[in-house]
PDB file of N, CA and C in Angstrom:
ATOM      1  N   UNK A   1     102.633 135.811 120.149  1.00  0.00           N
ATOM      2  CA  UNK A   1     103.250 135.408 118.919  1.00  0.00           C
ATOM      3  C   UNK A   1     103.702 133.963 118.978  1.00  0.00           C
ATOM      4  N   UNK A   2     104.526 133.645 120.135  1.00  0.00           N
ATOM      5  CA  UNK A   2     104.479 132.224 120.293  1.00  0.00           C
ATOM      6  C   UNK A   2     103.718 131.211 119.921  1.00  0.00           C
ATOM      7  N   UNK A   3     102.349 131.334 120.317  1.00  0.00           N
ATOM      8  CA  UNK A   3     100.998 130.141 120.383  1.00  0.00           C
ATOM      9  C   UNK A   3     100.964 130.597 119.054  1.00  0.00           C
ATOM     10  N   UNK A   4     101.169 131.019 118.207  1.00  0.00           N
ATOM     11  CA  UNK A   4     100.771 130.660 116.593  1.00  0.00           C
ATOM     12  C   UNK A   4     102.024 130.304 116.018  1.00  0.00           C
ATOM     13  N   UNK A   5     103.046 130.432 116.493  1.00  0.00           N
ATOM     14  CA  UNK A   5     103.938 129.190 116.400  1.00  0.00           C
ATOM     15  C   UNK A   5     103.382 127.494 116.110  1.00  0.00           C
ATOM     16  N   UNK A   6     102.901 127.573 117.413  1.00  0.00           N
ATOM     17  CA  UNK A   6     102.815 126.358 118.029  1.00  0.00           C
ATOM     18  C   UNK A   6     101.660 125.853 117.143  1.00  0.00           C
ATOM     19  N   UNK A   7     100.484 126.917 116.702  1.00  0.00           N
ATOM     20  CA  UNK A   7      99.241 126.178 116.293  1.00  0.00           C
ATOM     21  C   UNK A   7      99.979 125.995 114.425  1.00  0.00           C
ATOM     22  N   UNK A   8     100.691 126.887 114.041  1.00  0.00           N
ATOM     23  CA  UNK A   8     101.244 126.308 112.392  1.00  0.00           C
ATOM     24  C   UNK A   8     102.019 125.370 112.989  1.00  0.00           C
ATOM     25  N   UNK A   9     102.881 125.084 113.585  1.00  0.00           N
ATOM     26  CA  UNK A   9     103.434 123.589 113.746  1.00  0.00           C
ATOM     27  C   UNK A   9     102.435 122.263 114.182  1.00  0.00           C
ATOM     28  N   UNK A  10     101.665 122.118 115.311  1.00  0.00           N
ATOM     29  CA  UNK A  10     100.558 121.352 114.862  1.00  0.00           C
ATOM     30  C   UNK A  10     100.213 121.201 113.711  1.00  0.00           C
ATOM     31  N   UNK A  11      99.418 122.264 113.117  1.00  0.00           N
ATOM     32  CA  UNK A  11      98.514 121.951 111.783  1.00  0.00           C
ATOM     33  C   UNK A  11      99.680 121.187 110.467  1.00  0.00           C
ATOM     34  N   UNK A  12     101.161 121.881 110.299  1.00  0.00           N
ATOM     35  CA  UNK A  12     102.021 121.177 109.613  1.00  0.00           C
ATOM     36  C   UNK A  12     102.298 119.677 109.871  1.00  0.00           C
ATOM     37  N   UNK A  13     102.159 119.435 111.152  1.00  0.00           N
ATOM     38  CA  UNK A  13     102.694 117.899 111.887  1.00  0.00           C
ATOM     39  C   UNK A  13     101.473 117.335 111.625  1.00  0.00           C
ATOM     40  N   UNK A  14     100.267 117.257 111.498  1.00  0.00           N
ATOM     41  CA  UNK A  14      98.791 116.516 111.479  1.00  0.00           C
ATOM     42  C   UNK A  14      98.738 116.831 109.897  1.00  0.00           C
ATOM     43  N   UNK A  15      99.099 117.336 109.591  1.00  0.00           N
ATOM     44  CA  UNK A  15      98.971 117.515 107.630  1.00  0.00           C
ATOM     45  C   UNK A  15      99.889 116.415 107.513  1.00  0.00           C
ATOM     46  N   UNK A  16     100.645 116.329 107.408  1.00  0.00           N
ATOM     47  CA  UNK A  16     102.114 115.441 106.958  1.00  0.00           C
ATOM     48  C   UNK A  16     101.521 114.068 107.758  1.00  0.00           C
ATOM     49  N   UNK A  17     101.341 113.669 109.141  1.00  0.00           N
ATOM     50  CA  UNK A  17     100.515 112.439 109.530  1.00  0.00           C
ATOM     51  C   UNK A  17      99.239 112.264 108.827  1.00  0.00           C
ATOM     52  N   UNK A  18      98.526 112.968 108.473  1.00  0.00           N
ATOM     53  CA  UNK A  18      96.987 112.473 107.565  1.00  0.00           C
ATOM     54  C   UNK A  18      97.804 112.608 106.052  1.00  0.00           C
ATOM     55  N   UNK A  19      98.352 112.950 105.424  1.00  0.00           N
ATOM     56  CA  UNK A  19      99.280 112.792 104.083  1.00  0.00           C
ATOM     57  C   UNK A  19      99.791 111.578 103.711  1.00  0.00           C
ATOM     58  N   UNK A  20     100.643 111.280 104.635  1.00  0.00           N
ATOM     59  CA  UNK A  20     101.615 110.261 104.739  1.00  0.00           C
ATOM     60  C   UNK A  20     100.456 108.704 105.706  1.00  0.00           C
ATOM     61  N   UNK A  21      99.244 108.547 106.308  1.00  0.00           N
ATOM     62  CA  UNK A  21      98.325 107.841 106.800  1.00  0.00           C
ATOM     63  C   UNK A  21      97.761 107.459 105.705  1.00  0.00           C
ATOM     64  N   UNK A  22      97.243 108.839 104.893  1.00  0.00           N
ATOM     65  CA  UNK A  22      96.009 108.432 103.759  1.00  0.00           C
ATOM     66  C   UNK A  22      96.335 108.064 102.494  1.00  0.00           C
ATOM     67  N   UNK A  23      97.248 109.157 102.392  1.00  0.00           N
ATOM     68  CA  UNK A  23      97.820 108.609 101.094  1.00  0.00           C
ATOM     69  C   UNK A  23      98.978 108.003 100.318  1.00  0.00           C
ATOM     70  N   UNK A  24     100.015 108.347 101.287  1.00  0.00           N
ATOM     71  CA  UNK A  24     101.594 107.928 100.919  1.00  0.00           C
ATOM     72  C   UNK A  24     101.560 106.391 101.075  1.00  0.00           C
ATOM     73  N   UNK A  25     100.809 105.926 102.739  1.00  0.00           N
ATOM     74  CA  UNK A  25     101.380 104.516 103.002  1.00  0.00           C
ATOM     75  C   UNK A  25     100.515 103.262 101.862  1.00  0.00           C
ATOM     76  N   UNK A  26      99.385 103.762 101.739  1.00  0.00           N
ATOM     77  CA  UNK A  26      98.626 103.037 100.433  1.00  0.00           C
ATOM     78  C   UNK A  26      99.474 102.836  99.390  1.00  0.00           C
ATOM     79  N   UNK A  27      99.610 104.224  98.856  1.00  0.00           N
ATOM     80  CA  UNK A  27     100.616 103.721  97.538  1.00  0.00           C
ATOM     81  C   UNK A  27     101.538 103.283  97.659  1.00  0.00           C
ATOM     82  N   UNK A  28     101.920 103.231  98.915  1.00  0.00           N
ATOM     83  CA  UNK A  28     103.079 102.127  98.704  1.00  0.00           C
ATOM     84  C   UNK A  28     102.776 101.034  98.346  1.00  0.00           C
ATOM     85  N   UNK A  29     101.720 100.355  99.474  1.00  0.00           N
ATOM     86  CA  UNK A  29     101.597  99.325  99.707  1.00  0.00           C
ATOM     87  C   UNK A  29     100.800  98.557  98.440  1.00  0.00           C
ATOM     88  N   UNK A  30     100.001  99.382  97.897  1.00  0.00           N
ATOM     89  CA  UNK A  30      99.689  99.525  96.381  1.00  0.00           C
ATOM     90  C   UNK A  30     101.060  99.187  95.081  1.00  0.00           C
ATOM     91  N   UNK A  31     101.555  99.992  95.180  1.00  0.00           N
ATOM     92  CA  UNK A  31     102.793  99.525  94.293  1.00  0.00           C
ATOM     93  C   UNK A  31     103.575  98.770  94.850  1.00  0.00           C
ATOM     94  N   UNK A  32     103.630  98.443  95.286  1.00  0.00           N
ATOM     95  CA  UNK A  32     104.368  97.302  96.545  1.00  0.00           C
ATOM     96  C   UNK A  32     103.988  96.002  95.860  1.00  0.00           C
ATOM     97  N   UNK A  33     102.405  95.273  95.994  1.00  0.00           N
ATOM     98  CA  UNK A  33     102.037  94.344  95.236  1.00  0.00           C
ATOM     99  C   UNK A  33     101.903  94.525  94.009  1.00  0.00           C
ATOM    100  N   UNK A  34     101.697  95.839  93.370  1.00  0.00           N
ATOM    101  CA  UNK A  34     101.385  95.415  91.648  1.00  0.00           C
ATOM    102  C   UNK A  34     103.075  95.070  91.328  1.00  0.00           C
ATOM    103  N   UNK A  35     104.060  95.229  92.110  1.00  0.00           N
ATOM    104  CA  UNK A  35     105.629  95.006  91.395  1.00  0.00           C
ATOM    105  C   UNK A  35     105.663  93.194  91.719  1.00  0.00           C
ATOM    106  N   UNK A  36     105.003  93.353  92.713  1.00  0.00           N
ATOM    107  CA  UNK A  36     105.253  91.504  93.384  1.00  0.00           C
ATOM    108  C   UNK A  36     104.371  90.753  92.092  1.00  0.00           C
ATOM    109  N   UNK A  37     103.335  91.485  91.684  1.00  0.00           N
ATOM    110  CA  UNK A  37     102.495  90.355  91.164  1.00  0.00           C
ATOM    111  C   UNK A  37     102.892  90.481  89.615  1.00  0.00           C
ATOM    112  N   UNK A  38     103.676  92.084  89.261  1.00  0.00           N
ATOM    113  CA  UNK A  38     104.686  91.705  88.173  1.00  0.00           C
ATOM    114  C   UNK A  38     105.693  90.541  87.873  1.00  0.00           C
ATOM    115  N   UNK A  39     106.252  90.561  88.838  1.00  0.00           N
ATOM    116  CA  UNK A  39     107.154  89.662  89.081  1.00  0.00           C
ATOM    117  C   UNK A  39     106.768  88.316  88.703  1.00  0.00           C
ATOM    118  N   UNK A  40     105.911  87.943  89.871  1.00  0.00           N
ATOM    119  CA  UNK A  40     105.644  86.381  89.260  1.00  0.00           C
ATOM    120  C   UNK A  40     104.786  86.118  88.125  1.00  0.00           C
ATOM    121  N   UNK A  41     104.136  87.250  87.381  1.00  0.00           N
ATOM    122  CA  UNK A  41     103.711  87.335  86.678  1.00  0.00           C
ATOM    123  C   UNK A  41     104.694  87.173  85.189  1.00  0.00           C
ATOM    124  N   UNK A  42     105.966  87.388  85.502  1.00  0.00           N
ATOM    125  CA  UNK A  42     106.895  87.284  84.844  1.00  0.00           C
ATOM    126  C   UNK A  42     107.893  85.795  84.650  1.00  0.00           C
ATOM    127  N   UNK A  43     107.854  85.263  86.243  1.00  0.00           N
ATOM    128  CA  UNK A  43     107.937  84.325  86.527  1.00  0.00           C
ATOM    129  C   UNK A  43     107.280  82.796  85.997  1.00  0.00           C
ATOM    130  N   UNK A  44     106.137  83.273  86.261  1.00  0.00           N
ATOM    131  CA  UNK A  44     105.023  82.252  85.316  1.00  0.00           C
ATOM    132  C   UNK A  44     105.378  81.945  83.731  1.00  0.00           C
ATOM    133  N   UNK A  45     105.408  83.393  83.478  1.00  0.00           N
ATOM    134  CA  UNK A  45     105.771  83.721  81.709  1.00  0.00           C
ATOM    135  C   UNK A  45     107.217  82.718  81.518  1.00  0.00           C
ATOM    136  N   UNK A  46     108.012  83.073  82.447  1.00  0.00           N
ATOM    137  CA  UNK A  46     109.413  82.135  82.213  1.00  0.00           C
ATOM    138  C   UNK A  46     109.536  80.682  81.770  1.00  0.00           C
ATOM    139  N   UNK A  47     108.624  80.268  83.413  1.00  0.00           N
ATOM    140  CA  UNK A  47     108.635  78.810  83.825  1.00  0.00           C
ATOM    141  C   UNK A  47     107.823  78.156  82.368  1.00  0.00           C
ATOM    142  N   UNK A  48     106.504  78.536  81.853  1.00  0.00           N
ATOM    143  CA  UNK A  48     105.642  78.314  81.490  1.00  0.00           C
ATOM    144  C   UNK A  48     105.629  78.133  79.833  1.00  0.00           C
ATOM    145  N   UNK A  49     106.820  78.969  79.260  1.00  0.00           N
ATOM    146  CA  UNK A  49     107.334  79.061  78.307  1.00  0.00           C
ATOM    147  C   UNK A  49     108.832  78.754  77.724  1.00  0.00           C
ATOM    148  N   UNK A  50     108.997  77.254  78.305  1.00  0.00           N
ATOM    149  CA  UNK A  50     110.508  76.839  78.400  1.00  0.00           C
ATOM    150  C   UNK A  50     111.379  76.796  76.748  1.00  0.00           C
ATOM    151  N   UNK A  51     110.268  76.345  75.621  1.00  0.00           N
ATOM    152  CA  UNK A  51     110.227  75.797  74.551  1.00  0.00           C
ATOM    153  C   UNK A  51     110.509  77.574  73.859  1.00  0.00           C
ATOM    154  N   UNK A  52     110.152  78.278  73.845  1.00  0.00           N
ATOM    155  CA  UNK A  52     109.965  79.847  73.187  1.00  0.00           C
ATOM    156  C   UNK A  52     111.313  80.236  73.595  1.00  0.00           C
ATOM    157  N   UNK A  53     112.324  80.770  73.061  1.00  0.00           N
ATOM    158  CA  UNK A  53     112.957  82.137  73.999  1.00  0.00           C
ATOM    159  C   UNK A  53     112.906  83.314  74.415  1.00  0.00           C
ATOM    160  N   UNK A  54     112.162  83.697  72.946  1.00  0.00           N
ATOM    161  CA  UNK A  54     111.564  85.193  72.948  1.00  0.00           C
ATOM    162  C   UNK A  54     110.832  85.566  74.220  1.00  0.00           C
ATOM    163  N   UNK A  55     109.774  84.220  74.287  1.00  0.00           N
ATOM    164  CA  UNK A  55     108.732  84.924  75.172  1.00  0.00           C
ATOM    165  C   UNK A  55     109.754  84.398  77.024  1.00  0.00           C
ATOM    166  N   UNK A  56     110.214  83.476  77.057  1.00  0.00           N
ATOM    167  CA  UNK A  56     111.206  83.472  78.209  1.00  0.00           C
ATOM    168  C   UNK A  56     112.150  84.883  78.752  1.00  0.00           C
ATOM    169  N   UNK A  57     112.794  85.592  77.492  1.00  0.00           N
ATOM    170  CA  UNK A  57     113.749  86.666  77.899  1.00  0.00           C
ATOM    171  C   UNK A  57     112.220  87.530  77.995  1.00  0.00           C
ATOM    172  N   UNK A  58     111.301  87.393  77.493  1.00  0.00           N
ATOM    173  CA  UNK A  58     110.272  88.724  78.299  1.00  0.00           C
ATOM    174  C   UNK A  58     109.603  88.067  79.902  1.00  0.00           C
ATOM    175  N   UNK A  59     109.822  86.956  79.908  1.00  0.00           N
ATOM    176  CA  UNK A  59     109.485  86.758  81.428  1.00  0.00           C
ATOM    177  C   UNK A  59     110.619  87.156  82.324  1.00  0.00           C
ATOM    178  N   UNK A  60     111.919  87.097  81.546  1.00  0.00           N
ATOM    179  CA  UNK A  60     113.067  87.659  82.416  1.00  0.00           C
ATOM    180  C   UNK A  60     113.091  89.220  82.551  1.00  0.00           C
ATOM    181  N   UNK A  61     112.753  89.895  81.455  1.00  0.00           N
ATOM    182  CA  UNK A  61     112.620  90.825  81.749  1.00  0.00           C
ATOM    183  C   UNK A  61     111.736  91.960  82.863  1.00  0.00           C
ATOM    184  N   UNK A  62     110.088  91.307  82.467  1.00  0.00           N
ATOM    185  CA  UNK A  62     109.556  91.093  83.462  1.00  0.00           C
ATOM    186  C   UNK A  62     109.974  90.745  85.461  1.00  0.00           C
ATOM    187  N   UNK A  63     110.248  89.769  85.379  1.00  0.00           N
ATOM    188  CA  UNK A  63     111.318  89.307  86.428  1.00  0.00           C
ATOM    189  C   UNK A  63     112.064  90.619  86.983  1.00  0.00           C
ATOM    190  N   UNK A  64     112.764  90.965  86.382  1.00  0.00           N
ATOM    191  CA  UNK A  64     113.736  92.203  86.849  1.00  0.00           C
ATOM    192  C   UNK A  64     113.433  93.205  86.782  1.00  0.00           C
ATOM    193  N   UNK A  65     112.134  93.763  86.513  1.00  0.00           N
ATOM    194  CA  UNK A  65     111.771  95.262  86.551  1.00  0.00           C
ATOM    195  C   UNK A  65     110.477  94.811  87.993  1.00  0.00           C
ATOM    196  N   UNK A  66     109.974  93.745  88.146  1.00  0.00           N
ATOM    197  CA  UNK A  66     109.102  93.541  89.142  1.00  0.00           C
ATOM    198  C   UNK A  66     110.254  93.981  90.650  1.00  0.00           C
ATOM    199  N   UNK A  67     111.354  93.312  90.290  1.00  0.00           N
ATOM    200  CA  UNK A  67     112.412  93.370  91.513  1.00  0.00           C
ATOM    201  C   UNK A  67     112.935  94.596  91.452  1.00  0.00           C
ATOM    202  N   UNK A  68     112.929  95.303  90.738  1.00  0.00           N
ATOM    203  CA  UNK A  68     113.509  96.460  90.765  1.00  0.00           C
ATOM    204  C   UNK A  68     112.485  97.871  91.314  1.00  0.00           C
ATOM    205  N   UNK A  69     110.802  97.443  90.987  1.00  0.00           N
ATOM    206  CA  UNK A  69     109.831  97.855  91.629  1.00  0.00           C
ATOM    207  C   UNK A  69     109.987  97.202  93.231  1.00  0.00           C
ATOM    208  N   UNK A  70     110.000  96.748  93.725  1.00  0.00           N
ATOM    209  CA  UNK A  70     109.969  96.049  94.809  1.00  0.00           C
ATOM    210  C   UNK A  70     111.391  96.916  95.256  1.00  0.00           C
ATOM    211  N   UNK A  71     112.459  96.855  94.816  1.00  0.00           N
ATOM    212  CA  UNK A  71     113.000  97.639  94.947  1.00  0.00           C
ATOM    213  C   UNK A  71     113.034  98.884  95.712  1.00  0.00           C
ATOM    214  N   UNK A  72     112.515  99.531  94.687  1.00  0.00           N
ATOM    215  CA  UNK A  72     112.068 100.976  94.972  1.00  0.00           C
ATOM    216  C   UNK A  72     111.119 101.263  95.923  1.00  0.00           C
ATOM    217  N   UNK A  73     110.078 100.054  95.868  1.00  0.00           N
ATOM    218  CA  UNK A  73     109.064 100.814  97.169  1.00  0.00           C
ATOM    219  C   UNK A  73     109.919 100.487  98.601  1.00  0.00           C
ATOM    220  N   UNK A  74     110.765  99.329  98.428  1.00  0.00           N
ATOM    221  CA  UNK A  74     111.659  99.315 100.093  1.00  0.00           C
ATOM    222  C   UNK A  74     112.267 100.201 100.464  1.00  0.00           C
ATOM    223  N   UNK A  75     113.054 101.227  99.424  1.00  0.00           N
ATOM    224  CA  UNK A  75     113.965 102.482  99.561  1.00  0.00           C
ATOM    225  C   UNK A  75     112.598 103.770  99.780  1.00  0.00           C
ATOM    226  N   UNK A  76     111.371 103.419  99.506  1.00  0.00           N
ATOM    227  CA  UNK A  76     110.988 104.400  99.993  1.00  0.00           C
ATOM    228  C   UNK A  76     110.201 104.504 101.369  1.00  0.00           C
ATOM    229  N   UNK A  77     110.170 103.244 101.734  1.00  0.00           N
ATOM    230  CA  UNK A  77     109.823 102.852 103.191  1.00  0.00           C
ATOM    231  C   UNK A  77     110.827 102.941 103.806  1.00  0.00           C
ATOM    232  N   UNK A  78     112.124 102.962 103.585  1.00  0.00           N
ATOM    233  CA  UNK A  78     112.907 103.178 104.341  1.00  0.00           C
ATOM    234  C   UNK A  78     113.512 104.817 104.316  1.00  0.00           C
ATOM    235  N   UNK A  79     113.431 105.441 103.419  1.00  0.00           N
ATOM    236  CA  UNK A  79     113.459 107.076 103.405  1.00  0.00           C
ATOM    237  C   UNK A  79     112.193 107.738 104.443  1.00  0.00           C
ATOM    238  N   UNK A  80     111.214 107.231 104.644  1.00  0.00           N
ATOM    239  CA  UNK A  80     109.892 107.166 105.259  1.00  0.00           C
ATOM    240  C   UNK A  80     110.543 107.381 106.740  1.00  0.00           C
ATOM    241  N   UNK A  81     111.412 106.176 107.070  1.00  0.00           N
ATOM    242  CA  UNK A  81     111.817 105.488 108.100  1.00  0.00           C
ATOM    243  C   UNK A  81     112.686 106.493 108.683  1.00  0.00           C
ATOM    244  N   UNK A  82     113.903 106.814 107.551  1.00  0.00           N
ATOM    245  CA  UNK A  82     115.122 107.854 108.121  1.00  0.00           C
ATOM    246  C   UNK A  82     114.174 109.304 108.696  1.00  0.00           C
ATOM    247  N   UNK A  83     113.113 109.942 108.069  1.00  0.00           N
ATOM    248  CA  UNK A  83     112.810 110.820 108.390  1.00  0.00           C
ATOM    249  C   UNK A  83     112.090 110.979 109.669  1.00  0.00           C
ATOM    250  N   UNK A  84     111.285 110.129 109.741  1.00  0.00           N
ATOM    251  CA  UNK A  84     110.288 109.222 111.333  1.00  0.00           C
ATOM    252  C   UNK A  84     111.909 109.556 112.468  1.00  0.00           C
ATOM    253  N   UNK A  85     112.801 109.019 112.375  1.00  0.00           N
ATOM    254  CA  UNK A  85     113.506 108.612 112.910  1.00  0.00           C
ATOM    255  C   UNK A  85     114.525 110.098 113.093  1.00  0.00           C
ATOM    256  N   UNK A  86     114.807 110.775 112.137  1.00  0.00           N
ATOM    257  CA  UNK A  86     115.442 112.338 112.438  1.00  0.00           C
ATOM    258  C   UNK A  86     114.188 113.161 112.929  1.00  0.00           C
ATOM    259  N   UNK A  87     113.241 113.323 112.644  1.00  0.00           N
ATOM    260  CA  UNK A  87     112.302 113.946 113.448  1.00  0.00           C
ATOM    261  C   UNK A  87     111.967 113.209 115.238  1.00  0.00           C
ATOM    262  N   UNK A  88     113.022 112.008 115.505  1.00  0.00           N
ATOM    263  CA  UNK A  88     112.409 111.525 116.933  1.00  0.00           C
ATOM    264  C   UNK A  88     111.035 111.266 116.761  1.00  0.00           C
ATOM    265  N   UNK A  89     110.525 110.337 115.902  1.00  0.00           N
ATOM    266  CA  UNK A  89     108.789 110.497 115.900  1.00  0.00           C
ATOM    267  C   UNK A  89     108.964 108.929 115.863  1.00  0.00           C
ATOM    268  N   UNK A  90     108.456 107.660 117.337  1.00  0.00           N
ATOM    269  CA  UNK A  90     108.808 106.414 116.765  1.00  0.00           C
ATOM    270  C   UNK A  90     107.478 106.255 116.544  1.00  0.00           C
ATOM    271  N   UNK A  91     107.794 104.879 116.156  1.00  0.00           N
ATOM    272  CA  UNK A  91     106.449 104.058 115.786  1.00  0.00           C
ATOM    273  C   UNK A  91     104.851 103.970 116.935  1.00  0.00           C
ATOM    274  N   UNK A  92     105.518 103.438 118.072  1.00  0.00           N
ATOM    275  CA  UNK A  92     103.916 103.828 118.975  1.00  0.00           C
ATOM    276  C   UNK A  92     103.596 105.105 119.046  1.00  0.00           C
ATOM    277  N   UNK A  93     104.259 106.174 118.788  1.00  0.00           N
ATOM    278  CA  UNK A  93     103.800 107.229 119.230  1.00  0.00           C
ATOM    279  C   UNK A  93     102.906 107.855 117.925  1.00  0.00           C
ATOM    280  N   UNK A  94     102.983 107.066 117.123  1.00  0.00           N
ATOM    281  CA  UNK A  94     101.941 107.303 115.600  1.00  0.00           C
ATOM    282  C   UNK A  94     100.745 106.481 115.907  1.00  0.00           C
ATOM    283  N   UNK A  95      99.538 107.161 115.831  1.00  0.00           N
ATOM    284  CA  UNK A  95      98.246 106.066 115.794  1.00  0.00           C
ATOM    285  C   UNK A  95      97.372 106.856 114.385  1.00  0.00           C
ATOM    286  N   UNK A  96      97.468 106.357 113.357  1.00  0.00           N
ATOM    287  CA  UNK A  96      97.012 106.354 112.180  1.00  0.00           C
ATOM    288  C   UNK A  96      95.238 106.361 111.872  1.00  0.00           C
ATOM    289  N   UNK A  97      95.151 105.667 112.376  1.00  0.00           N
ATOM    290  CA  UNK A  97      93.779 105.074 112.880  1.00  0.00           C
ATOM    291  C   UNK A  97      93.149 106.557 113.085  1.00  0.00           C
ATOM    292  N   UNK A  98      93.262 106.929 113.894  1.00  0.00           N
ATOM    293  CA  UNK A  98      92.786 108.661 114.855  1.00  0.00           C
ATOM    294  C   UNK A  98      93.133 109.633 113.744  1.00  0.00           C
ATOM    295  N   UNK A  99      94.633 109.715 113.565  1.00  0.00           N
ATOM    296  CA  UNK A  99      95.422 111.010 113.180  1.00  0.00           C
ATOM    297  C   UNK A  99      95.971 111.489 114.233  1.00  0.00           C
ATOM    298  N   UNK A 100      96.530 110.438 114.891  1.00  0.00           N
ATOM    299  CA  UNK A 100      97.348 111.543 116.041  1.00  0.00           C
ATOM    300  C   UNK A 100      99.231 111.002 116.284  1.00  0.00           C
ATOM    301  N   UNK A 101      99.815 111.978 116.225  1.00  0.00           N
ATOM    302  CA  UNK A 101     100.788 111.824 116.487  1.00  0.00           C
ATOM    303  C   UNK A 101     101.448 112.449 117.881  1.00  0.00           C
ATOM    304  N   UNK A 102     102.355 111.990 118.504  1.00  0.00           N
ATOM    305  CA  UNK A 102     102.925 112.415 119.871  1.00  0.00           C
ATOM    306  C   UNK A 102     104.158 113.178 119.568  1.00  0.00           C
ATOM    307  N   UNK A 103     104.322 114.046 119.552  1.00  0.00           N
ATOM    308  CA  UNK A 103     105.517 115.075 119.118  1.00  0.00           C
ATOM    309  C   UNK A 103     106.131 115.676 120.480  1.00  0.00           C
ATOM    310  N   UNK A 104     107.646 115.645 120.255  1.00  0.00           N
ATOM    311  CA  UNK A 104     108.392 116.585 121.735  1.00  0.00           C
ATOM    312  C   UNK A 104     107.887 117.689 121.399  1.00  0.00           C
ATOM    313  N   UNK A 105     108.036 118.998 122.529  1.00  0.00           N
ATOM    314  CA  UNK A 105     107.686 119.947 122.029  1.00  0.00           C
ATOM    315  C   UNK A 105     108.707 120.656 121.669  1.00  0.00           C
ATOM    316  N   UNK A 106     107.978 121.948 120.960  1.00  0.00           N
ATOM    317  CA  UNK A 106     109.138 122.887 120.090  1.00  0.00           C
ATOM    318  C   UNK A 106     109.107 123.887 120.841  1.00  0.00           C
ATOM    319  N   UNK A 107     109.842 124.510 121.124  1.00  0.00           N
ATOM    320  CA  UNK A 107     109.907 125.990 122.337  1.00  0.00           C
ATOM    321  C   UNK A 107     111.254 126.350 120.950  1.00  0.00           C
ATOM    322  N   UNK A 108     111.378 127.270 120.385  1.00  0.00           N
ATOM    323  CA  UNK A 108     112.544 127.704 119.792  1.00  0.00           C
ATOM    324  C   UNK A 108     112.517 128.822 120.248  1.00  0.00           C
ATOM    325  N   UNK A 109     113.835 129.593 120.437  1.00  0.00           N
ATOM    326  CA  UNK A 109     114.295 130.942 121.088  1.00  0.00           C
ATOM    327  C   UNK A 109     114.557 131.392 119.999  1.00  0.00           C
ATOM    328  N   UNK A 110     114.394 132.976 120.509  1.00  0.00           N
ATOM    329  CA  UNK A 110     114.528 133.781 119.386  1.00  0.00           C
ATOM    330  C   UNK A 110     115.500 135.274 120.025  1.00  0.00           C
ATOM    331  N   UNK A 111     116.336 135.543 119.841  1.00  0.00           N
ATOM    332  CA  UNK A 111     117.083 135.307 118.784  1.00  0.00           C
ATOM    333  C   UNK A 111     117.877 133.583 119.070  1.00  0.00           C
ATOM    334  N   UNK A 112     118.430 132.878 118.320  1.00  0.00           N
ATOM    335  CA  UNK A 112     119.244 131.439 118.527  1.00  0.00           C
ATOM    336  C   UNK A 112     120.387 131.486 119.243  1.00  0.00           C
ATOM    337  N   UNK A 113     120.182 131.073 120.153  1.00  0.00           N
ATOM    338  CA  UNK A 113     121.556 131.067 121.347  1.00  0.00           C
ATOM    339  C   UNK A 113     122.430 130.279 120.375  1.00  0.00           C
ATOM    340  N   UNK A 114     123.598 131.162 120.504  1.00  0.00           N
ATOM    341  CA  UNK A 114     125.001 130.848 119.794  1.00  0.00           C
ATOM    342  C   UNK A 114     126.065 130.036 120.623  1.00  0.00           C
ATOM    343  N   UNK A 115     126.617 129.161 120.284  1.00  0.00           N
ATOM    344  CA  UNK A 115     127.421 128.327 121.379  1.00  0.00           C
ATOM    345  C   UNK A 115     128.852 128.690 120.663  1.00  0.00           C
ATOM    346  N   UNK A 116     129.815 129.032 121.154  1.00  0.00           N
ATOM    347  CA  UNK A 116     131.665 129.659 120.756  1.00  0.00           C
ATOM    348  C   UNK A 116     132.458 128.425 120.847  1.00  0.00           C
TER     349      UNK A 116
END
């Protein structure tokens, strides 16, 4: 009963590394630049349109939702980070490239030793 423990925890730990490899770190890095290139895209609109106001407060606006995207993808690289980091899983021990991750092992007792 043990070793199928062990083989659903593998297969859960290599799901979540090919998940978070293939598809999570892209979109970040994906929305990551479309907020940057909002931004100066907004920026441009600002600089570029000194004479207008209308179209200036939409480069500002612009401006602050690019940063506020940028924002958000840092809080989620760093939620990324807290979890890497409560699971004990560091950075070399991830190779992305492969799909392999280096995990302590799990031995859990059953019934859970109780400490008084």
């Amino acid at each position: 009963m043990g070793s199928f423990t062990n083989i659903a925890y593998a297969n859960v730990d290599s799901f979540v590394m090919k998940l978070n490899g293939m598809i999570v770190n892209p979109l970040i890095l994906f929305f990551f630049a479309l907020a940057l290139v909002y931004f100066l895209y907004g920026m441009f609109e600002f600089i570029l349109n000194q004479a207008n106001d209308e179209k200036k407060t939409t480069g500002k606006s612009h401006m602050l939702w690019g940063i506020i995207g940028i924002v958000i993808m840092m809080g989620v690289w760093f939620i990324l980070n807290v979890i890497l980091n409560t699971l004990n899983i560091s950075p070399s021990e991830i190779n992305p490239e492969q799909g392999h991750v280096k995990l302590n092992e799990y031995n859990p007792t059953y019934p859970p030793k109780r400490t008084p």
